[in-house]
N, C-alpha and C. Protein backbone atom coordinates (compact mmCIF):
# COMPACT_ATOMS: atom_id res chain seq x y z
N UNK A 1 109.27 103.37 97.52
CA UNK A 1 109.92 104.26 98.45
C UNK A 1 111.40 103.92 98.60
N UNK A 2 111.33 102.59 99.04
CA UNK A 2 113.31 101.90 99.10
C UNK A 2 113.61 101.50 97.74
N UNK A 3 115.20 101.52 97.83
CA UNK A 3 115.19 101.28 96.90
C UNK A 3 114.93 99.29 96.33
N UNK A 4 114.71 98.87 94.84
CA UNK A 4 114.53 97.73 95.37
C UNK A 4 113.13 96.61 95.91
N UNK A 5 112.29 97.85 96.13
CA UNK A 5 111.15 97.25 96.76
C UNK A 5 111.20 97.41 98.68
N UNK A 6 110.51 96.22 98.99
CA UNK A 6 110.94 96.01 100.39
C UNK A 6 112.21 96.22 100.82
N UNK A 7 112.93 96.70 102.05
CA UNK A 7 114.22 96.54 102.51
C UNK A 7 114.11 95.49 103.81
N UNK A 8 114.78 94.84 104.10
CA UNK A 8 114.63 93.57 105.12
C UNK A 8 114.00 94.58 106.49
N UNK A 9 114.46 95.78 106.27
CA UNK A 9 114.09 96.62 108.22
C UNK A 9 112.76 96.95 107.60
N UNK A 10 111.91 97.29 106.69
CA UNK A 10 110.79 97.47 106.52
C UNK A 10 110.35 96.24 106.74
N UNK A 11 110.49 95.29 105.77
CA UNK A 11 109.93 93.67 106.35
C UNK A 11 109.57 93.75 107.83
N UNK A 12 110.52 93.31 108.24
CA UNK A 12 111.01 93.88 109.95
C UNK A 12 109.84 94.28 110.66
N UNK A 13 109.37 95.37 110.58
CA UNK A 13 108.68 96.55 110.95
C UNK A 13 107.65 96.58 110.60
N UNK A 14 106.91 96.11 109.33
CA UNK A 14 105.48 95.36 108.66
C UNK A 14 105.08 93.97 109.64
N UNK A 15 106.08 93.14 109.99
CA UNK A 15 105.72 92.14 111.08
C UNK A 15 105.25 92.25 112.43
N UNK A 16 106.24 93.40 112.85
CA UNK A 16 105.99 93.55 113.83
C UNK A 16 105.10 94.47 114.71
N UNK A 17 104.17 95.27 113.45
CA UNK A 17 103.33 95.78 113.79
C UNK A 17 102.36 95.08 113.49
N UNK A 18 102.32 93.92 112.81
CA UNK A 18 101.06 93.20 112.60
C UNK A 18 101.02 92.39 113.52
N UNK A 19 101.78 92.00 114.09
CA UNK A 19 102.14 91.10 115.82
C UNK A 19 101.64 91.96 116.85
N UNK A 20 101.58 93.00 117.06
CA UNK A 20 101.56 93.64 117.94
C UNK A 20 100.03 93.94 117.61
N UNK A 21 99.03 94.13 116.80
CA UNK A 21 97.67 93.96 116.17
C UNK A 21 96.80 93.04 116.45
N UNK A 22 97.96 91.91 116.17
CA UNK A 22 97.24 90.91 116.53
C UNK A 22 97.37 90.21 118.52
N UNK A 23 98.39 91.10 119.00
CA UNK A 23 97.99 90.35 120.41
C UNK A 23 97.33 91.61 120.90
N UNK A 24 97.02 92.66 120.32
CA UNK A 24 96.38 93.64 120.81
C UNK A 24 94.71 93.29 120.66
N UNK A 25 94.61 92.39 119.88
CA UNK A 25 93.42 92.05 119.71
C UNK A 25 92.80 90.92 120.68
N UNK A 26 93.95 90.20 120.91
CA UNK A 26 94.02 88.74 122.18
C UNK A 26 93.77 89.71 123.29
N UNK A 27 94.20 90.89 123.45
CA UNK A 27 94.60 91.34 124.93
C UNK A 27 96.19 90.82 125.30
N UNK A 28 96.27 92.14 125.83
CA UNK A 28 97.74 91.82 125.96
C UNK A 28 97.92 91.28 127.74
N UNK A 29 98.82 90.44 127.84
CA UNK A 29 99.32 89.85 129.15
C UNK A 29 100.54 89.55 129.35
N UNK A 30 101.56 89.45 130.58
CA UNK A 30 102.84 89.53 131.08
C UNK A 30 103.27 88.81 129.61
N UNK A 31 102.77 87.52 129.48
CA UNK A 31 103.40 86.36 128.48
C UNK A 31 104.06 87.15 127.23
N UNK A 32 103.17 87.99 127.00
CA UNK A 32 102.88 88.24 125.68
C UNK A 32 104.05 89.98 125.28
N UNK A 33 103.64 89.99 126.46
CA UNK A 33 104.71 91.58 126.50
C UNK A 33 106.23 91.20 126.74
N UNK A 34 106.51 90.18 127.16
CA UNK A 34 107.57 89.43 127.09
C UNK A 34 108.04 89.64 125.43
N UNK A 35 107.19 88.54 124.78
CA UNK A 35 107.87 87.70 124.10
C UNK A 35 107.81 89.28 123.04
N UNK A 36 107.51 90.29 122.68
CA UNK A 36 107.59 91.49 122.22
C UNK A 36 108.37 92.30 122.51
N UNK A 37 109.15 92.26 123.64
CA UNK A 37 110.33 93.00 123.75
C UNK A 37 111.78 91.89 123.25
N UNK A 38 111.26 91.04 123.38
CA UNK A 38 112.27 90.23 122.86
C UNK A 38 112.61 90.15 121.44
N UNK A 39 111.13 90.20 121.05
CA UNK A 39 111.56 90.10 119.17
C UNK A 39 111.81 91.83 119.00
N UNK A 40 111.89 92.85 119.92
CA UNK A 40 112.49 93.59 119.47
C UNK A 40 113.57 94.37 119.50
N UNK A 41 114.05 93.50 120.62
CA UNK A 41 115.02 93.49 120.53
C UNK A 41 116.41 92.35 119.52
N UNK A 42 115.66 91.35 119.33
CA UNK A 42 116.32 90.60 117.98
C UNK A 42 116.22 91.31 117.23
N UNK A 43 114.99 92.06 116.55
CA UNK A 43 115.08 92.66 115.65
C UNK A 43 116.14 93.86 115.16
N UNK A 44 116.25 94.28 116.44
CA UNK A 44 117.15 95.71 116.70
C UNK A 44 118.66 95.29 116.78
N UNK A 45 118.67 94.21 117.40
CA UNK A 45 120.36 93.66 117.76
C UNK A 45 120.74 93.16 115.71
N UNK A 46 119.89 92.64 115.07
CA UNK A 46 119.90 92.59 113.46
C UNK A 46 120.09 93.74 112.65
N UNK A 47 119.21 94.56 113.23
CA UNK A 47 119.75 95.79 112.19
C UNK A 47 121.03 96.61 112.55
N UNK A 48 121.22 96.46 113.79
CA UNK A 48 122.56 96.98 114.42
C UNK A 48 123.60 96.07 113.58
N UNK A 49 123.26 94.66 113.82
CA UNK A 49 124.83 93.69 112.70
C UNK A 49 124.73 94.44 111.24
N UNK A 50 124.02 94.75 110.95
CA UNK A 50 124.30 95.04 109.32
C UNK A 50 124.59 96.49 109.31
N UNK A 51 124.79 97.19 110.38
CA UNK A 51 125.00 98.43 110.01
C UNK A 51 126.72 98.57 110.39
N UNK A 52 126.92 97.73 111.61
CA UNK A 52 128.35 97.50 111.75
C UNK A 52 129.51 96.92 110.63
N UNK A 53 128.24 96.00 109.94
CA UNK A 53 129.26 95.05 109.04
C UNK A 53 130.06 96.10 108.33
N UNK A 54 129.28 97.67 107.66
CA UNK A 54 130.64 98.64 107.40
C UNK A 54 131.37 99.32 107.48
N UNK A 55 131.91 99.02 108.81
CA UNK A 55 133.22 99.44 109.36
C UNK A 55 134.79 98.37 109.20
């Protein structure tokens, strides 16, 4: 589909739906919904740097 194979935001996005699978399977709790807005927001603040880098 990309070119290349994988693109790092697909990577990205293959993780983090398998994270989200897997605490969906734990049950989700405050702890856990935390630490998921956080990696997605790292994730998001990352793809934002590489889209800036071309300007």
């Amino acid at each position: 589909m990309s070119k290349g194979g994988f693109g790092g935001r697909d990577n990205n996005l293959i993780l983090l739906i398998l994270l989200l699978l897997l605490l969906a399977d734990n049950g989700f709790e405050e702890d856990n919904l935390l630490l998921i807005i956080l990696l997605i927001l790292l994730l998001s603040e990352n793809n934002f740097g590489i889209r800036t880098e071309a300007d």
